[in-house]
PDB file of N, CA and C in Angstrom:
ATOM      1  N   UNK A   1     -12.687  27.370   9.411  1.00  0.00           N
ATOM      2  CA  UNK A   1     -12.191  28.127   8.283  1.00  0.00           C
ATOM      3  C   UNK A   1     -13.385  28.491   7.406  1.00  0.00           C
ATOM      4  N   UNK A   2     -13.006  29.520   6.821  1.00  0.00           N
ATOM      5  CA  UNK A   2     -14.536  30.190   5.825  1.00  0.00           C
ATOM      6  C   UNK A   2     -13.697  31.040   4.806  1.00  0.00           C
ATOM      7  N   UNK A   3     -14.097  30.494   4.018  1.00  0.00           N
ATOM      8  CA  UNK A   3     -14.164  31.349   3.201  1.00  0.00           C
ATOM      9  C   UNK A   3     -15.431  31.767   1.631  1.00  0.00           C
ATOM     10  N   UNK A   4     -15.560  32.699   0.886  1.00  0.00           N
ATOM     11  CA  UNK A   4     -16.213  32.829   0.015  1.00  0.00           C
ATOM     12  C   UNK A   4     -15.935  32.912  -1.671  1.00  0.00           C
ATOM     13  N   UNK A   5     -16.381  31.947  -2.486  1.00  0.00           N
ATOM     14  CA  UNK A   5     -15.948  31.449  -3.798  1.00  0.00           C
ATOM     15  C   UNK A   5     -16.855  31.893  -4.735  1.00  0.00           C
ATOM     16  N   UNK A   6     -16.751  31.859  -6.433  1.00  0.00           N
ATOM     17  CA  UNK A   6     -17.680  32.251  -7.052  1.00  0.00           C
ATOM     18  C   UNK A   6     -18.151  30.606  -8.094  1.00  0.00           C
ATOM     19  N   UNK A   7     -19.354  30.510  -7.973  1.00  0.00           N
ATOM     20  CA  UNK A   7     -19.798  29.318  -8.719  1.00  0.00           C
ATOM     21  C   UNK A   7     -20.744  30.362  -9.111  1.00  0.00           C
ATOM     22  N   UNK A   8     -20.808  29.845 -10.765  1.00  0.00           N
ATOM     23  CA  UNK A   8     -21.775  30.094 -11.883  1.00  0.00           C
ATOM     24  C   UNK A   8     -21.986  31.752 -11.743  1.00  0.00           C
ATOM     25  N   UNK A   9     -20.888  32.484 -10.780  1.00  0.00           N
ATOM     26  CA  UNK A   9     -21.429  33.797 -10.684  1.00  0.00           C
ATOM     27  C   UNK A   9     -21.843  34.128  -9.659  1.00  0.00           C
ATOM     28  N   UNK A  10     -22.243  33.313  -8.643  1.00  0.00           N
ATOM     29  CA  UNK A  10     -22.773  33.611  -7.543  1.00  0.00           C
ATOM     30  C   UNK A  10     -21.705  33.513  -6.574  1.00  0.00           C
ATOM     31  N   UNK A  11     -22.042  34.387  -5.674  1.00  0.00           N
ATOM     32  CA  UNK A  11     -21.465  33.846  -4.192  1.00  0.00           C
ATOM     33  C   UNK A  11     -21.271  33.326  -3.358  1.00  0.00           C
ATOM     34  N   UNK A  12     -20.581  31.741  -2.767  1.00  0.00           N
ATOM     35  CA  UNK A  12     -21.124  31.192  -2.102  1.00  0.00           C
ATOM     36  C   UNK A  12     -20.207  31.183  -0.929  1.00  0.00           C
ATOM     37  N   UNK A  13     -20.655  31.580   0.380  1.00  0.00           N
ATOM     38  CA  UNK A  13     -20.114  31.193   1.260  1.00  0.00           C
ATOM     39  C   UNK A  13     -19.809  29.627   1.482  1.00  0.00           C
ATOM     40  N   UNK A  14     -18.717  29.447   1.780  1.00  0.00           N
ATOM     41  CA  UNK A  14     -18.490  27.948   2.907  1.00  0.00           C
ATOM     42  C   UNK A  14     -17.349  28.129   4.298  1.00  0.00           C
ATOM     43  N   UNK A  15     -17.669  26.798   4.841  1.00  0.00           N
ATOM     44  CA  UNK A  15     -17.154  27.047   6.107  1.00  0.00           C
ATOM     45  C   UNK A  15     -17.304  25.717   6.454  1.00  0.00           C
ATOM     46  N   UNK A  16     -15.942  25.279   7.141  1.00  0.00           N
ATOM     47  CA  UNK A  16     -15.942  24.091   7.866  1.00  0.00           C
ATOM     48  C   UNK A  16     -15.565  24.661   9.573  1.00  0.00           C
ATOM     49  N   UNK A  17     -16.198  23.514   9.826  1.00  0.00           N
ATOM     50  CA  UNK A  17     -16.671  23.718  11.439  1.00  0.00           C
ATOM     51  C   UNK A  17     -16.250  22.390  12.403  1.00  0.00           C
ATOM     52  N   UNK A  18     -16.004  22.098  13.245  1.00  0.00           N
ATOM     53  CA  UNK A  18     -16.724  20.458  14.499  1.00  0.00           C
ATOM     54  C   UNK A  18     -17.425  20.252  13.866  1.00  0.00           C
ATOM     55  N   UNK A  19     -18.679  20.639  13.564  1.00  0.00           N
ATOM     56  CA  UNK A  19     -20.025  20.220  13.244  1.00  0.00           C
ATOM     57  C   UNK A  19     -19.976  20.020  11.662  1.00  0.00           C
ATOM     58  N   UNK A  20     -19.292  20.292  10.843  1.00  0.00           N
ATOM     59  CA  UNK A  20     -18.969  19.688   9.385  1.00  0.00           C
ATOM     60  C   UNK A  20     -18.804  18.073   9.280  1.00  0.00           C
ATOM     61  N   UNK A  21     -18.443  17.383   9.723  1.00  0.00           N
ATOM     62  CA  UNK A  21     -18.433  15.918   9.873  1.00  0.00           C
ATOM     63  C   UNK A  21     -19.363  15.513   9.949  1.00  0.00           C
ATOM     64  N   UNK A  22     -20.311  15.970  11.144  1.00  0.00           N
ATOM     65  CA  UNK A  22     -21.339  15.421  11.620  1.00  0.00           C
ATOM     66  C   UNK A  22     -22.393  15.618  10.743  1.00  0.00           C
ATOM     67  N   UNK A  23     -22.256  17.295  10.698  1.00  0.00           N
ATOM     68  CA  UNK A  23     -23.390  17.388   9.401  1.00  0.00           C
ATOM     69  C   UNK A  23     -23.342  16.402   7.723  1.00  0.00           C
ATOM     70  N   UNK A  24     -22.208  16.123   7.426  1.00  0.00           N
ATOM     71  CA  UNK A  24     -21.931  15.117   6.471  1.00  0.00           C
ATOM     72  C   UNK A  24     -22.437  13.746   6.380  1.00  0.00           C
ATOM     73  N   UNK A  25     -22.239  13.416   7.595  1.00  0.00           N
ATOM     74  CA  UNK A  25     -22.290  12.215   8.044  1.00  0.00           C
ATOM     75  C   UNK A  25     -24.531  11.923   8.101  1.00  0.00           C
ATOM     76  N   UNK A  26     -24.652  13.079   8.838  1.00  0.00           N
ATOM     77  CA  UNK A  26     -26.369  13.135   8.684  1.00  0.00           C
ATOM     78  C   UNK A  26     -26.981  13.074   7.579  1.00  0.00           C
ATOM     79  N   UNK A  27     -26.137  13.538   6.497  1.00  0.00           N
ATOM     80  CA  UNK A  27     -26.795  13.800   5.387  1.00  0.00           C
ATOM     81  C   UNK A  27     -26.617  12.810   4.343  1.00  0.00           C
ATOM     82  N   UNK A  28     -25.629  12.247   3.901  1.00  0.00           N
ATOM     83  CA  UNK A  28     -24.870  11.783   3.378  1.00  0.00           C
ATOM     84  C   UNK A  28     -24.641   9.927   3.754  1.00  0.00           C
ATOM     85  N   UNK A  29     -24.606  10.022   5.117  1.00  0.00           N
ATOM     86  CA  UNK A  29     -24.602   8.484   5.708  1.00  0.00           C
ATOM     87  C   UNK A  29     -23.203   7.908   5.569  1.00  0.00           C
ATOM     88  N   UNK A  30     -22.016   8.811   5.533  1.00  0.00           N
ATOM     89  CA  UNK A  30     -20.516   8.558   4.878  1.00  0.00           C
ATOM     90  C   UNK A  30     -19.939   9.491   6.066  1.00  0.00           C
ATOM     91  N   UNK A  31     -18.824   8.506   6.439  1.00  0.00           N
ATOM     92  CA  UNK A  31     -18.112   9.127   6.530  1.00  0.00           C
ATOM     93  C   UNK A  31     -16.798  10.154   6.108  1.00  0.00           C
ATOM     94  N   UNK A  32     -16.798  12.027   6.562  1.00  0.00           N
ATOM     95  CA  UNK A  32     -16.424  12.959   5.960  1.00  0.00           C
ATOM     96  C   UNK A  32     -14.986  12.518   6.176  1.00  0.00           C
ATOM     97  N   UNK A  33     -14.496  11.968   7.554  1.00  0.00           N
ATOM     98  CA  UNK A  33     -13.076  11.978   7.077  1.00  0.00           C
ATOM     99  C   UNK A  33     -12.625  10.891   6.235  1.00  0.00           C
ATOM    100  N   UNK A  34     -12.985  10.241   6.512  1.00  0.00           N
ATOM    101  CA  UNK A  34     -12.953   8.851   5.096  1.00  0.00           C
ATOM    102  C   UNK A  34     -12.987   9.163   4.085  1.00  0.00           C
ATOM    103  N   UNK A  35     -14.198   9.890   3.345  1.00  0.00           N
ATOM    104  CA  UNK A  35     -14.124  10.373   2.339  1.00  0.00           C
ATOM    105  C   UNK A  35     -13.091  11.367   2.216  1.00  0.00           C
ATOM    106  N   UNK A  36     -12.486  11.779   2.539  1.00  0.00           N
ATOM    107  CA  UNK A  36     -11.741  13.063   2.422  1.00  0.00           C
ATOM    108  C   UNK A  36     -10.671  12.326   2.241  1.00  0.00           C
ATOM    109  N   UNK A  37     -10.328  11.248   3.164  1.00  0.00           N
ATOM    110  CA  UNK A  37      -8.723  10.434   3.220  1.00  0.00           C
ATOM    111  C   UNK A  37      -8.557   9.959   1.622  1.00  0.00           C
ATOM    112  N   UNK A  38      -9.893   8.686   1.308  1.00  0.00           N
ATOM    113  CA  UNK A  38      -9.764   8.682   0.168  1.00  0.00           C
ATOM    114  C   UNK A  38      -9.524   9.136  -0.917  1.00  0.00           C
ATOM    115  N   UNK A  39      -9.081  10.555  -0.728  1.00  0.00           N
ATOM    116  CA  UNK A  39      -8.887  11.918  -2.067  1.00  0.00           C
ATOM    117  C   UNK A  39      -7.853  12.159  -1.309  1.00  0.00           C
ATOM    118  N   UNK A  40      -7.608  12.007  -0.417  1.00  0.00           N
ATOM    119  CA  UNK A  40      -6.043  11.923  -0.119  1.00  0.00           C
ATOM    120  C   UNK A  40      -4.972  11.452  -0.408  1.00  0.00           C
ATOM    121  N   UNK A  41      -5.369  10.865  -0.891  1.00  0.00           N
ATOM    122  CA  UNK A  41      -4.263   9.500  -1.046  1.00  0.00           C
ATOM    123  C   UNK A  41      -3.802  10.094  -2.608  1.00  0.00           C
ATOM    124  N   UNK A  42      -4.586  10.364  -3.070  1.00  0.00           N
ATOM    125  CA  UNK A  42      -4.347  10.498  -4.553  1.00  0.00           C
ATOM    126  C   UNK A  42      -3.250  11.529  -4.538  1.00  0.00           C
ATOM    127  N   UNK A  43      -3.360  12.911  -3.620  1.00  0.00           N
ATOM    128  CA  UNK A  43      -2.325  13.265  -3.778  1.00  0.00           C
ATOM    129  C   UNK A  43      -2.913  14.741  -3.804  1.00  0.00           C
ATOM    130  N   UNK A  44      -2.029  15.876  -4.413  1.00  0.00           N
ATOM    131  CA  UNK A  44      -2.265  17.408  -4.677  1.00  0.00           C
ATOM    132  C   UNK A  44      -3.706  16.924  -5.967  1.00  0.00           C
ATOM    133  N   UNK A  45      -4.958  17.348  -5.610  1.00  0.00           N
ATOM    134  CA  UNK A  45      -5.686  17.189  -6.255  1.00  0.00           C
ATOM    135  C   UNK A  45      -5.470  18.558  -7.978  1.00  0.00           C
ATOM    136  N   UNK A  46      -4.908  17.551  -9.053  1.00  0.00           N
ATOM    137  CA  UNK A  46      -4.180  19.036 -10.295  1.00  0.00           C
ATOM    138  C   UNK A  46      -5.247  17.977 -11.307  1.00  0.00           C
ATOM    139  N   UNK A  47      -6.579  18.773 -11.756  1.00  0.00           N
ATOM    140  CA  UNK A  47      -7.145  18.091 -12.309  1.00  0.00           C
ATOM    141  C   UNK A  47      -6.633  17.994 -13.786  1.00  0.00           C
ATOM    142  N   UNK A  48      -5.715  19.650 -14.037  1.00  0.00           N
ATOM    143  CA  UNK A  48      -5.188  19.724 -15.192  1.00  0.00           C
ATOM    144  C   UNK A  48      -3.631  19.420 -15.371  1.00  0.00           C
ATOM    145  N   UNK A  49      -3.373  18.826 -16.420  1.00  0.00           N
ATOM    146  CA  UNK A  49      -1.579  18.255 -16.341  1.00  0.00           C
ATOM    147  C   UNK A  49      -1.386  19.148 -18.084  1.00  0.00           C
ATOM    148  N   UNK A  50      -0.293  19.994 -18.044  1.00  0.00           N
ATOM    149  CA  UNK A  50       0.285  20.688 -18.888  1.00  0.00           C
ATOM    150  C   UNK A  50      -1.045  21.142 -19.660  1.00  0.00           C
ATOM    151  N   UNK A  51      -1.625  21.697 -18.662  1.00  0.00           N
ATOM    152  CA  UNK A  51      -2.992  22.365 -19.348  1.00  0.00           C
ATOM    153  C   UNK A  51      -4.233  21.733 -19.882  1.00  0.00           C
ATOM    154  N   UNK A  52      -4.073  20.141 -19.744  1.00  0.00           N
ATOM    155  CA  UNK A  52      -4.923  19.481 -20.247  1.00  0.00           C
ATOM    156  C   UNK A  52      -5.427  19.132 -19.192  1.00  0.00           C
ATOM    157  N   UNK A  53      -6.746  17.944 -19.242  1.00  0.00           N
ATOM    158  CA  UNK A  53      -7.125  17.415 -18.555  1.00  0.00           C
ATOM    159  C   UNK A  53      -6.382  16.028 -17.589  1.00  0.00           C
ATOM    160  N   UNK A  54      -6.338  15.754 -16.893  1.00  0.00           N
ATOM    161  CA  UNK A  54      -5.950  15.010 -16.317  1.00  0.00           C
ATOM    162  C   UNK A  54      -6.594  13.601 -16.089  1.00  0.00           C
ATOM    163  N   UNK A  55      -7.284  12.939 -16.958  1.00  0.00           N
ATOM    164  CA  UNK A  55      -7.734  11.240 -17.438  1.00  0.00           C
ATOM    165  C   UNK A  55      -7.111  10.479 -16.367  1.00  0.00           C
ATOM    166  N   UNK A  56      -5.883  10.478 -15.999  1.00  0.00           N
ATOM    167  CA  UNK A  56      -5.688   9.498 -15.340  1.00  0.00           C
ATOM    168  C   UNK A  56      -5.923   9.499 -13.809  1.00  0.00           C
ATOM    169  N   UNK A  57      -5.762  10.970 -13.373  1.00  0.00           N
ATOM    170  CA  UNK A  57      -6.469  11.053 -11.942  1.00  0.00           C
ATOM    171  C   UNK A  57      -8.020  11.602 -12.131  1.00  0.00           C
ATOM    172  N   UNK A  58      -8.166  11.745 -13.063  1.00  0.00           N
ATOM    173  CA  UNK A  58      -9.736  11.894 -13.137  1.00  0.00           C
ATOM    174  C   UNK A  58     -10.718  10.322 -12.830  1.00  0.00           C
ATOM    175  N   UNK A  59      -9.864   9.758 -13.649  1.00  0.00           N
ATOM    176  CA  UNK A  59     -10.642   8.278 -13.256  1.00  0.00           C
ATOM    177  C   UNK A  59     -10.446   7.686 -12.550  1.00  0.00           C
ATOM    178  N   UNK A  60     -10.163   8.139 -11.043  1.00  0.00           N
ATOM    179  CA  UNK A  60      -9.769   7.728  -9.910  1.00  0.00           C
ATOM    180  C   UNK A  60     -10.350   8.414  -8.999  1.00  0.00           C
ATOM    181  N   UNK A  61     -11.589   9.239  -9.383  1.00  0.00           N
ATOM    182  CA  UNK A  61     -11.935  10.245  -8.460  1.00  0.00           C
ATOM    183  C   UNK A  61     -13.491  10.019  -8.431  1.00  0.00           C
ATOM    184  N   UNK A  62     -14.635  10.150  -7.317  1.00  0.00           N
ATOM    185  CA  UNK A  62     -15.894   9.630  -7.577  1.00  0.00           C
ATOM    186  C   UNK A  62     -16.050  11.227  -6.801  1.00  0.00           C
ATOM    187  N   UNK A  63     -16.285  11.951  -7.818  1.00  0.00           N
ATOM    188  CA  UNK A  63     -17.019  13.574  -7.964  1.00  0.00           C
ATOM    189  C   UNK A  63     -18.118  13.623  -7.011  1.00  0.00           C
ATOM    190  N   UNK A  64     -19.125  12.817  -7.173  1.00  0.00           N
ATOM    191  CA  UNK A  64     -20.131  13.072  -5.967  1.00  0.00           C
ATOM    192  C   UNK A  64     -19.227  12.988  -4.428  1.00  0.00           C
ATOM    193  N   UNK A  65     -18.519  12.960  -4.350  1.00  0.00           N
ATOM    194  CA  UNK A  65     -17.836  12.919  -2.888  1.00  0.00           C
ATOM    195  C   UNK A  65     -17.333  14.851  -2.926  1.00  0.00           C
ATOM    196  N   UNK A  66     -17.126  15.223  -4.244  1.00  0.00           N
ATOM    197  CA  UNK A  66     -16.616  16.545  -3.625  1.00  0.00           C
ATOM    198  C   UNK A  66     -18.044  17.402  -4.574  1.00  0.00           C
ATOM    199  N   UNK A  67     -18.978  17.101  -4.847  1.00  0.00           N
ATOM    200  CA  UNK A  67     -20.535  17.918  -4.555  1.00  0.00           C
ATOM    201  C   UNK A  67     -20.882  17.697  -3.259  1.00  0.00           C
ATOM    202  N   UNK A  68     -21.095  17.159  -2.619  1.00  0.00           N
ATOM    203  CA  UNK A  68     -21.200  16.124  -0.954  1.00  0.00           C
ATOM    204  C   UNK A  68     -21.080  17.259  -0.488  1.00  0.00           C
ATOM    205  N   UNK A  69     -19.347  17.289  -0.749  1.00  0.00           N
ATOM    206  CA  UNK A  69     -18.162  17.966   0.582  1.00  0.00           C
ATOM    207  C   UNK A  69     -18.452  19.674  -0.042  1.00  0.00           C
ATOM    208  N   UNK A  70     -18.372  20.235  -1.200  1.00  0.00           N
ATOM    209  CA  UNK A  70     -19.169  21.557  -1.029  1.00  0.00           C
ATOM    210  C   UNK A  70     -20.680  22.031  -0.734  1.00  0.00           C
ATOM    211  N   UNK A  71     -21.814  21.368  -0.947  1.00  0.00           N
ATOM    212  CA  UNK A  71     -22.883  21.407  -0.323  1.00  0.00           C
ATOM    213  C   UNK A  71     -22.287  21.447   1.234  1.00  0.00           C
ATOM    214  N   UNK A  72     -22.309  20.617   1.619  1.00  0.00           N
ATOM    215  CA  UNK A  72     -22.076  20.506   3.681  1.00  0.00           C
ATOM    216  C   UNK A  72     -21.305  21.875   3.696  1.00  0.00           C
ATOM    217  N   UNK A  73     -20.245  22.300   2.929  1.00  0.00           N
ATOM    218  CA  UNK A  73     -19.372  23.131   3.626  1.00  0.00           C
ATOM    219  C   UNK A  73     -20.329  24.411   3.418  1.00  0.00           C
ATOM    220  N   UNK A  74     -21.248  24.715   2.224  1.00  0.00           N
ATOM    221  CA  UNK A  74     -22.085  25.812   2.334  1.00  0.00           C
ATOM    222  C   UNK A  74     -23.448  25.641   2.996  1.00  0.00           C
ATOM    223  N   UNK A  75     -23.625  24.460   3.631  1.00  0.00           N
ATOM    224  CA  UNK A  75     -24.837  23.978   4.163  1.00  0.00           C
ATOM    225  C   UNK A  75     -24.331  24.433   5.678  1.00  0.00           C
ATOM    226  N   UNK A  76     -22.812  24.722   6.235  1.00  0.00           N
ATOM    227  CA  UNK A  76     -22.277  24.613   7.476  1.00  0.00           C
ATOM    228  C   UNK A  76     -22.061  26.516   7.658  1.00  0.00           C
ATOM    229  N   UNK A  77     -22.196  26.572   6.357  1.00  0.00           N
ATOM    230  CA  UNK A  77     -22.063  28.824   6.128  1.00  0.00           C
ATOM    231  C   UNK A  77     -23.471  29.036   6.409  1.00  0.00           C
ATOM    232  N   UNK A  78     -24.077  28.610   5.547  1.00  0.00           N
ATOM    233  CA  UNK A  78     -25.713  28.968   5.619  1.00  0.00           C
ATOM    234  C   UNK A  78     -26.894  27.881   5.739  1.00  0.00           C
ATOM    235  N   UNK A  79     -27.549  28.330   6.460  1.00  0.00           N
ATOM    236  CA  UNK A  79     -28.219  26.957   7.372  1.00  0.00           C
ATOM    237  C   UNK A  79     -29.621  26.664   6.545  1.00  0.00           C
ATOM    238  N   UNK A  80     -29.649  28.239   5.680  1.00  0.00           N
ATOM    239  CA  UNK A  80     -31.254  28.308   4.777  1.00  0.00           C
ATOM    240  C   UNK A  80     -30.605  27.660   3.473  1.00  0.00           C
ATOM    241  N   UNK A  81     -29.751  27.343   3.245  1.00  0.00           N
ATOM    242  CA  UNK A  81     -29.087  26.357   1.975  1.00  0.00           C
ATOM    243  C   UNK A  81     -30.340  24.708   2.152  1.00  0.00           C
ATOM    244  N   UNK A  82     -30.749  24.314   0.922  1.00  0.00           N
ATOM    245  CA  UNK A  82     -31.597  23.569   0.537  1.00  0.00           C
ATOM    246  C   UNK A  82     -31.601  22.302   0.505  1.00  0.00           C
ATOM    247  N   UNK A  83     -31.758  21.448   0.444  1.00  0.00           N
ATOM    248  CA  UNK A  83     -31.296  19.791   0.579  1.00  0.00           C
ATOM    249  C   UNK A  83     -30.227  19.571  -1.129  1.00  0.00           C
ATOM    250  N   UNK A  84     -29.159  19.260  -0.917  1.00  0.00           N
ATOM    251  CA  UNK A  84     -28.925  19.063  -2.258  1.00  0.00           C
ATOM    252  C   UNK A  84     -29.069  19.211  -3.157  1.00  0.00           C
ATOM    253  N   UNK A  85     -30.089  18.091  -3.771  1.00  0.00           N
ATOM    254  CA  UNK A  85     -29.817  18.057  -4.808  1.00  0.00           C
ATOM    255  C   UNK A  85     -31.089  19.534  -5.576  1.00  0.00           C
ATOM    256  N   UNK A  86     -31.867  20.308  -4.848  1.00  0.00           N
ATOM    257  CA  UNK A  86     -32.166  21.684  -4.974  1.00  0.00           C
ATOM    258  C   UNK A  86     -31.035  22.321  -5.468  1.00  0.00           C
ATOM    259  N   UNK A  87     -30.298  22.390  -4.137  1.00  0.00           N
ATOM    260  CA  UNK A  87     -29.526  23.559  -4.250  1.00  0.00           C
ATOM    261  C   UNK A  87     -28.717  23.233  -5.479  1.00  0.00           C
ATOM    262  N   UNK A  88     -27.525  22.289  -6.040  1.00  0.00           N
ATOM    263  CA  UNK A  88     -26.912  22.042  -7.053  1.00  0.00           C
ATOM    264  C   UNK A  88     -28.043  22.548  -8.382  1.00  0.00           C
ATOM    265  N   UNK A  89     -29.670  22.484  -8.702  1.00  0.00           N
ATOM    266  CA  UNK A  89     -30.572  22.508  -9.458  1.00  0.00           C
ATOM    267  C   UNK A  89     -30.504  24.474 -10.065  1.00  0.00           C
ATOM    268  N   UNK A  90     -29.946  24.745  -8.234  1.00  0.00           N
ATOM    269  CA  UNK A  90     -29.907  26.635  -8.340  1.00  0.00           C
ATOM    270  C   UNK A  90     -28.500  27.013  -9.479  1.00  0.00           C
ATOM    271  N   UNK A  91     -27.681  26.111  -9.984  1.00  0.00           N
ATOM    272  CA  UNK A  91     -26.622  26.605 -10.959  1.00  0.00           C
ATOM    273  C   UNK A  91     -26.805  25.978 -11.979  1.00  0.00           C
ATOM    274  N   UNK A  92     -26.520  26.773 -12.938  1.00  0.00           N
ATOM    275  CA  UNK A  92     -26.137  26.044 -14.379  1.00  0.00           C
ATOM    276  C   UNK A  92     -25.168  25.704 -14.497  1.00  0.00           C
ATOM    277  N   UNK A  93     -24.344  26.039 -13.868  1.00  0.00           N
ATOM    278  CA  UNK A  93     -22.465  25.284 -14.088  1.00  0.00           C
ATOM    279  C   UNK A  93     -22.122  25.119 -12.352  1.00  0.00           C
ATOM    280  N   UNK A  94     -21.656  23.812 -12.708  1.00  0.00           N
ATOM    281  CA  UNK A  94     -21.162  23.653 -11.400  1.00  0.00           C
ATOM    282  C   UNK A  94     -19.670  23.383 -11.610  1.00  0.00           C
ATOM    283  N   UNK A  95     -18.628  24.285 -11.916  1.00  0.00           N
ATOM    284  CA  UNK A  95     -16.932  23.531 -12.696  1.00  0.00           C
ATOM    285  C   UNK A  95     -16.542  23.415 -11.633  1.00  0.00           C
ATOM    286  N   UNK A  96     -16.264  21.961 -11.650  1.00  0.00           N
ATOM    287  CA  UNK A  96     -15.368  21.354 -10.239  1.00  0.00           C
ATOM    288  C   UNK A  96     -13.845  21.467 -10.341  1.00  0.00           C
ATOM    289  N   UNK A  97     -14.048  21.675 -11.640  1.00  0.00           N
ATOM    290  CA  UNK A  97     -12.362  21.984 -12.087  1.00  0.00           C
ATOM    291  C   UNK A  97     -11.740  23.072 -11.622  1.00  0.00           C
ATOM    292  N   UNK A  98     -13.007  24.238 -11.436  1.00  0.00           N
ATOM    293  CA  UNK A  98     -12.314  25.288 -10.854  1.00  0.00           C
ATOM    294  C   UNK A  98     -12.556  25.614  -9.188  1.00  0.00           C
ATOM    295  N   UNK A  99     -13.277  24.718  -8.926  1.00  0.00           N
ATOM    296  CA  UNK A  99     -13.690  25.062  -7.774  1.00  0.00           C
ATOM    297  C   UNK A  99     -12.820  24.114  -6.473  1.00  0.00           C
ATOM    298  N   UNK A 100     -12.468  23.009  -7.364  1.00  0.00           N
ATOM    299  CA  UNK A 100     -11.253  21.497  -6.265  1.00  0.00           C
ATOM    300  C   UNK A 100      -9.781  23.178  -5.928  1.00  0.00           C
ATOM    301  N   UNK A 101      -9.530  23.471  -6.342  1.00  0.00           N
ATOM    302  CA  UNK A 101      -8.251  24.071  -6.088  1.00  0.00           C
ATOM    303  C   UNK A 101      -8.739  24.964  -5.087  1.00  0.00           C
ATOM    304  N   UNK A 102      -9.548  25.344  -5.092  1.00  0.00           N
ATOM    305  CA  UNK A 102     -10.259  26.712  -4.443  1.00  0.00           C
ATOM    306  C   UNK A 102     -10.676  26.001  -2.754  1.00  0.00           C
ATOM    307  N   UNK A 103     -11.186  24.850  -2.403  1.00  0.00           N
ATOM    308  CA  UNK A 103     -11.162  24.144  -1.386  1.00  0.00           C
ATOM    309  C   UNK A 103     -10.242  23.660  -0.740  1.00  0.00           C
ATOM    310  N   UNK A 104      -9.217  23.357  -1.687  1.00  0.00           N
ATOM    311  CA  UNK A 104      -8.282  21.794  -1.073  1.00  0.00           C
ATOM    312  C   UNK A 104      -7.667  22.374   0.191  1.00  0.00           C
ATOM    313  N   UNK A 105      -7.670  23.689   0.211  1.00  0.00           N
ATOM    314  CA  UNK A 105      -7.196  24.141   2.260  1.00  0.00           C
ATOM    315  C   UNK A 105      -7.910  23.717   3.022  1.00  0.00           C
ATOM    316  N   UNK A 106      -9.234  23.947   2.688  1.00  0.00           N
ATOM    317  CA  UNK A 106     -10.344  23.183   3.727  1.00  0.00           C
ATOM    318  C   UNK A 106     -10.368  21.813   3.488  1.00  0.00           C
ATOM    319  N   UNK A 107      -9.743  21.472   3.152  1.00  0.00           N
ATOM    320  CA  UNK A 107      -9.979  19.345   3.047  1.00  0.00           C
ATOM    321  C   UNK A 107      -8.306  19.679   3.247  1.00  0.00           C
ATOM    322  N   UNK A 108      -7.179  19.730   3.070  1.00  0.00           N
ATOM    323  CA  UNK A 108      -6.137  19.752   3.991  1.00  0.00           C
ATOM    324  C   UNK A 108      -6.127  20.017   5.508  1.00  0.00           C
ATOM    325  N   UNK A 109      -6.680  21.188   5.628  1.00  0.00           N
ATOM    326  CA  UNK A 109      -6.893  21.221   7.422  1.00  0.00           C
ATOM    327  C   UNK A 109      -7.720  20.609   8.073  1.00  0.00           C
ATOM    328  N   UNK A 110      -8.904  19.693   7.673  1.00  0.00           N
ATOM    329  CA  UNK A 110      -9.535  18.594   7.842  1.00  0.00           C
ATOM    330  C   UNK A 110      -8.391  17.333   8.597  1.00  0.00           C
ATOM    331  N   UNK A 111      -7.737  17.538   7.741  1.00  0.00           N
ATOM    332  CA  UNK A 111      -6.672  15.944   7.831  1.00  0.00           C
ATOM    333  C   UNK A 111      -5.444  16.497   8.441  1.00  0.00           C
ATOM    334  N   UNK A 112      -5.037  17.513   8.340  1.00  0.00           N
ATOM    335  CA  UNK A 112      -3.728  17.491   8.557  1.00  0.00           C
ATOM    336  C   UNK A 112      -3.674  18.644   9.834  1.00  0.00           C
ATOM    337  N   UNK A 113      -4.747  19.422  10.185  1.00  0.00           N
ATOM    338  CA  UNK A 113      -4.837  20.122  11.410  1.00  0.00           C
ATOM    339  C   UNK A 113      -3.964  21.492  10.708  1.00  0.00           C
ATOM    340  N   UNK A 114      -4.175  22.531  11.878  1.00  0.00           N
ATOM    341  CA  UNK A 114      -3.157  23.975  11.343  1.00  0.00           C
ATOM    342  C   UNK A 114      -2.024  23.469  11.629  1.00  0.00           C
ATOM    343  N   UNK A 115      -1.074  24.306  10.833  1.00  0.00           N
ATOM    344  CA  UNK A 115       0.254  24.041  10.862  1.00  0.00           C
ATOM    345  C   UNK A 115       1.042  25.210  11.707  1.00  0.00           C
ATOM    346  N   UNK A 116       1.522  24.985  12.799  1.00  0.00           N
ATOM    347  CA  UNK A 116       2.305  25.919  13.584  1.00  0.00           C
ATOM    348  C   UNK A 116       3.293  25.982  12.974  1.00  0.00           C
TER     349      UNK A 116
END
């Protein structure tokens, strides 16, 4: 699956692949579906509740797992993408707030496969 999102203005391709795990796993030393299960569990990732923030699933969530999981997925689009913590250095805003909703298909079809 691929698709293309806007962070800080820019364009970023991503794309999960076979080779998305693995590449995770190289980089990272974690396992991607593990990590992914673990944000599973929590549920429809809604960082906002009646427009606010959401405190109580916020503090249940360890964020470097979904910088991780968008690096790899644009590290798996474009191969000239930079080691981390570079590339995160290339934005001034990184809103995960807007960007978790914009993924969660690609971390659903991770776990749960296409749906016939």
């Amino acid at each position: 699956m691929e698709k293309t999102i806007q962070i800080d203005g820019k364009d970023v391709r991503l794309k999960s692949t076979a080779a998305t795990p693995y590449r995770f796993k190289a980089q990272f030393n974690k396992d991607y579906i593990a990590e992914i299960a673990k944000l599973h569990k929590l549920g429809k990732i809604d960082i906002k509740k009646d427009g606010e923030p959401n405190f109580e699933l916020i503090e249940q969530m360890d964020f470097e797992v979904f910088y991780n999981i968008v690096w790899c997925m644009a590290k798996t689009a474009d191969k000239s993408i930079p080691e981390p913590l570079t590339w995160l250095d290339d934005f001034e805003e990184f809103p995960l707030f807007d960007i978790l909703p914009q993924i969660q298909d690609m971390l659903a079809i991770t776990i749960q496969g296409k749906k016939k």
